[in-house]
C-alpha atoms as a PDB file:
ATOM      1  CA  UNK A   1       0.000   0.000   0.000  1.00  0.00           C
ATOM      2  CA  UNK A   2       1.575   3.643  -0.887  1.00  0.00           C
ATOM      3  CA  UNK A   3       0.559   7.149   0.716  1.00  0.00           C
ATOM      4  CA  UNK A   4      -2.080   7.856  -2.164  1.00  0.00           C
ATOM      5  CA  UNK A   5      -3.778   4.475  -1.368  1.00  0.00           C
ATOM      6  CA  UNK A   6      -3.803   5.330   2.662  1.00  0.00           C
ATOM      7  CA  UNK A   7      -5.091   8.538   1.581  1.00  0.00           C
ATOM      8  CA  UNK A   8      -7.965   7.096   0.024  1.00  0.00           C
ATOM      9  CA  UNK A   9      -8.717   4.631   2.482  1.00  0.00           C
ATOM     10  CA  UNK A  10      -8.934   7.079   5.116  1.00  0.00           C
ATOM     11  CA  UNK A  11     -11.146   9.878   2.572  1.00  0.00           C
ATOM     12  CA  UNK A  12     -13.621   6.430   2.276  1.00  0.00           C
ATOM     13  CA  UNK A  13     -13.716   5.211   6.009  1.00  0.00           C
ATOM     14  CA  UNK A  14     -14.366   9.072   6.820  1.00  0.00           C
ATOM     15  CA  UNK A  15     -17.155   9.558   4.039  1.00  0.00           C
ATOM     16  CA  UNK A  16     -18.972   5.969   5.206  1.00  0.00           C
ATOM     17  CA  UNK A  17     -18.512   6.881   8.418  1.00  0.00           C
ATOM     18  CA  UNK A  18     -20.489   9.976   7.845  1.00  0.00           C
ATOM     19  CA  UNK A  19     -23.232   8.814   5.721  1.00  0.00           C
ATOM     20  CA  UNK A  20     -23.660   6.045   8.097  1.00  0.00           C
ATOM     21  CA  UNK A  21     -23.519   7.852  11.131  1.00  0.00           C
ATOM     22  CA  UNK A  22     -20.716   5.413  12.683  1.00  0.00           C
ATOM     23  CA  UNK A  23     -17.339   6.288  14.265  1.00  0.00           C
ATOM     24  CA  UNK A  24     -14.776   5.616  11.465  1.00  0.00           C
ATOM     25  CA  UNK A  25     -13.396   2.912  13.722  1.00  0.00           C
ATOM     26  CA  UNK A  26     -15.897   0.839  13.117  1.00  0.00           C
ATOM     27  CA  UNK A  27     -15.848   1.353   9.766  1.00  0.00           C
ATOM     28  CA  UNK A  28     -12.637   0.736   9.242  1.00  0.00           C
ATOM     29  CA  UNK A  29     -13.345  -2.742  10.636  1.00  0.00           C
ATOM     30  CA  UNK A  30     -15.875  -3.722   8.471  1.00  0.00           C
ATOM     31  CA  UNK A  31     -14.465  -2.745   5.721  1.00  0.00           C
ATOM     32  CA  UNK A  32     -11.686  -4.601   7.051  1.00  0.00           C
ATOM     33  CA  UNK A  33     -13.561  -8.096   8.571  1.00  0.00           C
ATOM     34  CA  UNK A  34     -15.775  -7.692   5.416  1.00  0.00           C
ATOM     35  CA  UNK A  35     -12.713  -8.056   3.168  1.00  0.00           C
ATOM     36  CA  UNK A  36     -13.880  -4.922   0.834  1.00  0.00           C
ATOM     37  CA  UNK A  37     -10.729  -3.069   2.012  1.00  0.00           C
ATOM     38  CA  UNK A  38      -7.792  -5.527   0.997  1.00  0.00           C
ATOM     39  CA  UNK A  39     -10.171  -7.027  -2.188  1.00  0.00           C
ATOM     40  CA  UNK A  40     -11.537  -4.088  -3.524  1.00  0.00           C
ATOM     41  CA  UNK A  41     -10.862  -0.745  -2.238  1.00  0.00           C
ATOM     42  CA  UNK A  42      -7.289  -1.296  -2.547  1.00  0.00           C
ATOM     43  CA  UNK A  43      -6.507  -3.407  -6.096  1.00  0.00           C
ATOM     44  CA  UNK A  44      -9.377  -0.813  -7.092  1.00  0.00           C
ATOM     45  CA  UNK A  45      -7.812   2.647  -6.299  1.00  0.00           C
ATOM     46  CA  UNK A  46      -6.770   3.573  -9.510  1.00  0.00           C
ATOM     47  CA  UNK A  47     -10.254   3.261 -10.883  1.00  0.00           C
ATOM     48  CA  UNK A  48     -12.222   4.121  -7.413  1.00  0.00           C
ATOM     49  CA  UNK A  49     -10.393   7.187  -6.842  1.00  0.00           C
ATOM     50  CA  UNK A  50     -11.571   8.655 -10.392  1.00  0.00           C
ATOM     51  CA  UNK A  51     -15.278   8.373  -9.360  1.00  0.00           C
ATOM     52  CA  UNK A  52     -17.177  11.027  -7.163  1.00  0.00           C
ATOM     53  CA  UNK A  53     -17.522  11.142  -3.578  1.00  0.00           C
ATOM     54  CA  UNK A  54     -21.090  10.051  -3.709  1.00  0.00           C
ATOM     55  CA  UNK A  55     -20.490   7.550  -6.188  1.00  0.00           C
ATOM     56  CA  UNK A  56     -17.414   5.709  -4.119  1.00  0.00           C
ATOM     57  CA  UNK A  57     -19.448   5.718  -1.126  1.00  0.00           C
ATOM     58  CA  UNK A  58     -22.879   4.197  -2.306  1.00  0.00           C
ATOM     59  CA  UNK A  59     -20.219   1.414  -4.394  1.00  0.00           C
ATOM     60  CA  UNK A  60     -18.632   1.187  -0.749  1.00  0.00           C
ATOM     61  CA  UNK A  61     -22.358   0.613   0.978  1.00  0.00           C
ATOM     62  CA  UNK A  62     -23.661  -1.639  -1.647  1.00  0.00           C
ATOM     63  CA  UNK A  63     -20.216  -3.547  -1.758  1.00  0.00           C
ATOM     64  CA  UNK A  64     -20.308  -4.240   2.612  1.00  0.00           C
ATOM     65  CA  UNK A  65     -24.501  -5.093   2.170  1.00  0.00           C
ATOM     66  CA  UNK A  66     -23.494  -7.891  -0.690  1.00  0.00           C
ATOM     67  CA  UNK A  67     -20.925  -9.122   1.959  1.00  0.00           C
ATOM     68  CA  UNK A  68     -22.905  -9.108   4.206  1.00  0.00           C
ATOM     69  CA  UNK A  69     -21.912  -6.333   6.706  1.00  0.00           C
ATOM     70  CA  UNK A  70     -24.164  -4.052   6.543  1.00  0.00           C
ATOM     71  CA  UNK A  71     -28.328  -4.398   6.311  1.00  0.00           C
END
């Protein structure tokens, strides 16, 4: 993982964290348990990080219900 990646992952777990009304924490461990972080997010960034912030997020949502992690 390089600094523009961390970057990322910290702009998503902040703008889930928001829409969801969760502390980022816990966020960042579902992305994390839910394996969306290390099999998507991340081999994803140089598409993900093109789209808007609304965009990523609903993805990001829709990506954690399909796994299961969110209802």
């Amino acid at each position: 993982m390089n600094l523009e990646q961390l970057s990322f992952i910290t702009y998503c777990v902040g703008n889930l964290a928001d829409t969801l009304k969760m502390a980022p924490g816990k966020v960042y461990r579902l992305l994390r348990s839910s394996g969306v972080l290390n099999d998507y997010i991340i081999p994803g960034y140089d598409i993900l990080h093109t789209f808007s912030k609304d965009y990523i997020t609903n993805d990001l949502i829709d990506c954690l219900k399909d796994k299961g992690a969110l209802q």
